[in-house]
C-alpha atoms as a PDB file:
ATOM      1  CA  UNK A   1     -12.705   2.471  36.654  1.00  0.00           C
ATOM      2  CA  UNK A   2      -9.423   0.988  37.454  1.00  0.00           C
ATOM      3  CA  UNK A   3      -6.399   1.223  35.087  1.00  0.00           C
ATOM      4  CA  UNK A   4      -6.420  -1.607  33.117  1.00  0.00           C
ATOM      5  CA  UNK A   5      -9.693  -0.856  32.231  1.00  0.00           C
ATOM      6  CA  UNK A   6      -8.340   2.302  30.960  1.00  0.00           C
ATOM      7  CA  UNK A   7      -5.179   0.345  29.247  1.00  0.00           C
ATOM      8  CA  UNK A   8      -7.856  -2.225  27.750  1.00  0.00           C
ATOM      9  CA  UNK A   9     -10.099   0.427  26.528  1.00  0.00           C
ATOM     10  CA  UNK A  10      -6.708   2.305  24.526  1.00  0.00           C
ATOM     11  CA  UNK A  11      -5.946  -1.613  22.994  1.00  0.00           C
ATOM     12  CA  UNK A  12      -8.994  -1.981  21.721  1.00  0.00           C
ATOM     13  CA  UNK A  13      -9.272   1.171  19.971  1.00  0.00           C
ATOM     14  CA  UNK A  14      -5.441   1.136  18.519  1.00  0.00           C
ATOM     15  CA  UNK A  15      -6.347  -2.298  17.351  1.00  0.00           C
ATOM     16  CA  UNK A  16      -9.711  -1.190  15.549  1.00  0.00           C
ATOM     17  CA  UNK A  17      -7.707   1.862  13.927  1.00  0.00           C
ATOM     18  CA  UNK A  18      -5.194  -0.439  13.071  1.00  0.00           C
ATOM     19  CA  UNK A  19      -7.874  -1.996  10.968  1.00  0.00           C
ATOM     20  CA  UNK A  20      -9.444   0.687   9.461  1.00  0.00           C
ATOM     21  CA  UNK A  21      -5.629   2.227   8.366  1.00  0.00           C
ATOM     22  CA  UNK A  22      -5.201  -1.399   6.788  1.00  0.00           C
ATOM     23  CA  UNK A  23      -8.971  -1.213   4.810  1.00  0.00           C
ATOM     24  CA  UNK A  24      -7.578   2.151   3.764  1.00  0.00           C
ATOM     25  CA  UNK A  25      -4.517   1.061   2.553  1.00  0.00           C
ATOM     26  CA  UNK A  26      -5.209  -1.928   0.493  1.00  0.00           C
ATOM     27  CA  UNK A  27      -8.338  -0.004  -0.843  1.00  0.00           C
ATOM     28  CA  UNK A  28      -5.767   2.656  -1.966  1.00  0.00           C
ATOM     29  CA  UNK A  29      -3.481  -0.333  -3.677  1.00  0.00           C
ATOM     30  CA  UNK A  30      -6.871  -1.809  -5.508  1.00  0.00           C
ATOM     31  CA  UNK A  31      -7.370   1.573  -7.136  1.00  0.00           C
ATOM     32  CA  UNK A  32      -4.285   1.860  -8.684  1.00  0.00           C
ATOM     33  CA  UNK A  33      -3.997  -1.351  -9.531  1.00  0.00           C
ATOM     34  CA  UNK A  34      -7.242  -1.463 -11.403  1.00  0.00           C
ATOM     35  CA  UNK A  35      -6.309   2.245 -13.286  1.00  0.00           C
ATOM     36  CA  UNK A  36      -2.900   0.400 -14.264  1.00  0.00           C
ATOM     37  CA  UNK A  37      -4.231  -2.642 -15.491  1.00  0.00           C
ATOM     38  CA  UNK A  38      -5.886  -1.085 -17.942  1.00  0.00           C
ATOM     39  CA  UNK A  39      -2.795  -0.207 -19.742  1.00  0.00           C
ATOM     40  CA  UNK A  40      -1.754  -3.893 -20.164  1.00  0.00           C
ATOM     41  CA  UNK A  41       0.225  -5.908 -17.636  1.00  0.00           C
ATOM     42  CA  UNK A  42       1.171  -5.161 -13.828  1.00  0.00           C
ATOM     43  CA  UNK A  43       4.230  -6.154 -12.710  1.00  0.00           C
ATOM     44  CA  UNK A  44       4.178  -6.135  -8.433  1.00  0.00           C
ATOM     45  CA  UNK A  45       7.415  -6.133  -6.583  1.00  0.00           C
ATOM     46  CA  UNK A  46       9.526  -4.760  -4.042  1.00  0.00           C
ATOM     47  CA  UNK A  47      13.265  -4.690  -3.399  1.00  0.00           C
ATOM     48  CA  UNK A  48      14.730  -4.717   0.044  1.00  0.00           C
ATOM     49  CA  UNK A  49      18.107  -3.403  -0.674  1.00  0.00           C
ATOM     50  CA  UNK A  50      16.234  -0.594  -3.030  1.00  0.00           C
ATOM     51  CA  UNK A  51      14.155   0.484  -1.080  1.00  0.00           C
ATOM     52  CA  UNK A  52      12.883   1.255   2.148  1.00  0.00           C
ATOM     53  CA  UNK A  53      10.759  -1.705   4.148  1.00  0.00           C
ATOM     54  CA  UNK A  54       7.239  -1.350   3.684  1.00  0.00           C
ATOM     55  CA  UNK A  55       7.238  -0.209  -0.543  1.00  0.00           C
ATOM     56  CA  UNK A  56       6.041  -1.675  -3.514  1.00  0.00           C
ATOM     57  CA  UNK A  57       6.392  -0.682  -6.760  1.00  0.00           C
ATOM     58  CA  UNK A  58       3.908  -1.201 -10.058  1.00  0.00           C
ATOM     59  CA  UNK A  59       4.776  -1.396 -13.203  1.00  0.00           C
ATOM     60  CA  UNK A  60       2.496  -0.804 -15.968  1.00  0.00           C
ATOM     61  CA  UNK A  61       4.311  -2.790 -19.427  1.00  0.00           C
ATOM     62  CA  UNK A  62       2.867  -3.167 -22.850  1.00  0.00           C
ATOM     63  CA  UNK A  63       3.423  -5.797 -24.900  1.00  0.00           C
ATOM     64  CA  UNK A  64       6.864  -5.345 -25.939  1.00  0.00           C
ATOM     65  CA  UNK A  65       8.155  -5.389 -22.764  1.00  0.00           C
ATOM     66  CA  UNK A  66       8.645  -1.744 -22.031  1.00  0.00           C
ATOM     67  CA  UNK A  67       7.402   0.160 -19.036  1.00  0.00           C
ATOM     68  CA  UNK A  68       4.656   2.636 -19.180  1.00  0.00           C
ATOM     69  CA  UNK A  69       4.326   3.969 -16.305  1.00  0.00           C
ATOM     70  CA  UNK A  70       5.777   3.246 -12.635  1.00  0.00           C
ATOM     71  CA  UNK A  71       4.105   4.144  -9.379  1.00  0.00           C
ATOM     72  CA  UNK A  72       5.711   3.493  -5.691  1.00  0.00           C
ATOM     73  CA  UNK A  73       3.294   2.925  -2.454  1.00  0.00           C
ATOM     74  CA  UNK A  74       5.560   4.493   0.621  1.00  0.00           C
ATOM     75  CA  UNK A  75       5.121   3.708   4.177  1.00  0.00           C
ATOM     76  CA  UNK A  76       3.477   7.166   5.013  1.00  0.00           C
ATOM     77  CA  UNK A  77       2.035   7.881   1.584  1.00  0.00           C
ATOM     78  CA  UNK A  78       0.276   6.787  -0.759  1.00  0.00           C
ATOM     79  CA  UNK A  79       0.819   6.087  -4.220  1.00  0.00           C
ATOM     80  CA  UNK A  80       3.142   8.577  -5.892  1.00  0.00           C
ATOM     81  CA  UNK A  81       4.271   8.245  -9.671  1.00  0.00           C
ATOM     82  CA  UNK A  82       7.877   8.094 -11.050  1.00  0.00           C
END
């Protein structure tokens, strides 16, 4: 087998674990999601100039506005409370 065989062979599989780290990831976001929203309302959102590309942050608020609880998804990491 020649080398682009080889080089095809390498694209294929980064571009299937590409997938499968993307399935992992937004099945890690649905989870958290679901456990906040329980609480009451999600707020979603992410701020460029407070944060590093790639993060979102969820806010769990009750009715009056206040926040219950706050978790950040990293690039790297997964969910991680604050």
């Amino acid at each position: 087998m020649g080398p682009l065989v080889y080089l095809g062979l390498m694209l294929v599989a980064a571009f299937l674990l590409q997938g499968l780290f993307g399935f992992i990831q937004i099945k890690n976001f649905s989870e958290n999601y679901r456990i906040m929203r329980q609480q009451g309302r999600v707020l979603i959102g992410k701020n460029p100039k407070r944060f590093q590309s790639g993060t979102l942050l969820l806010l769990a608020i009750d009715q009056d506005g206040n926040i219950e609880e706050a978790r950040i998804m990293k690039r790297g990491n997964s969910f991680c409370e604050i």
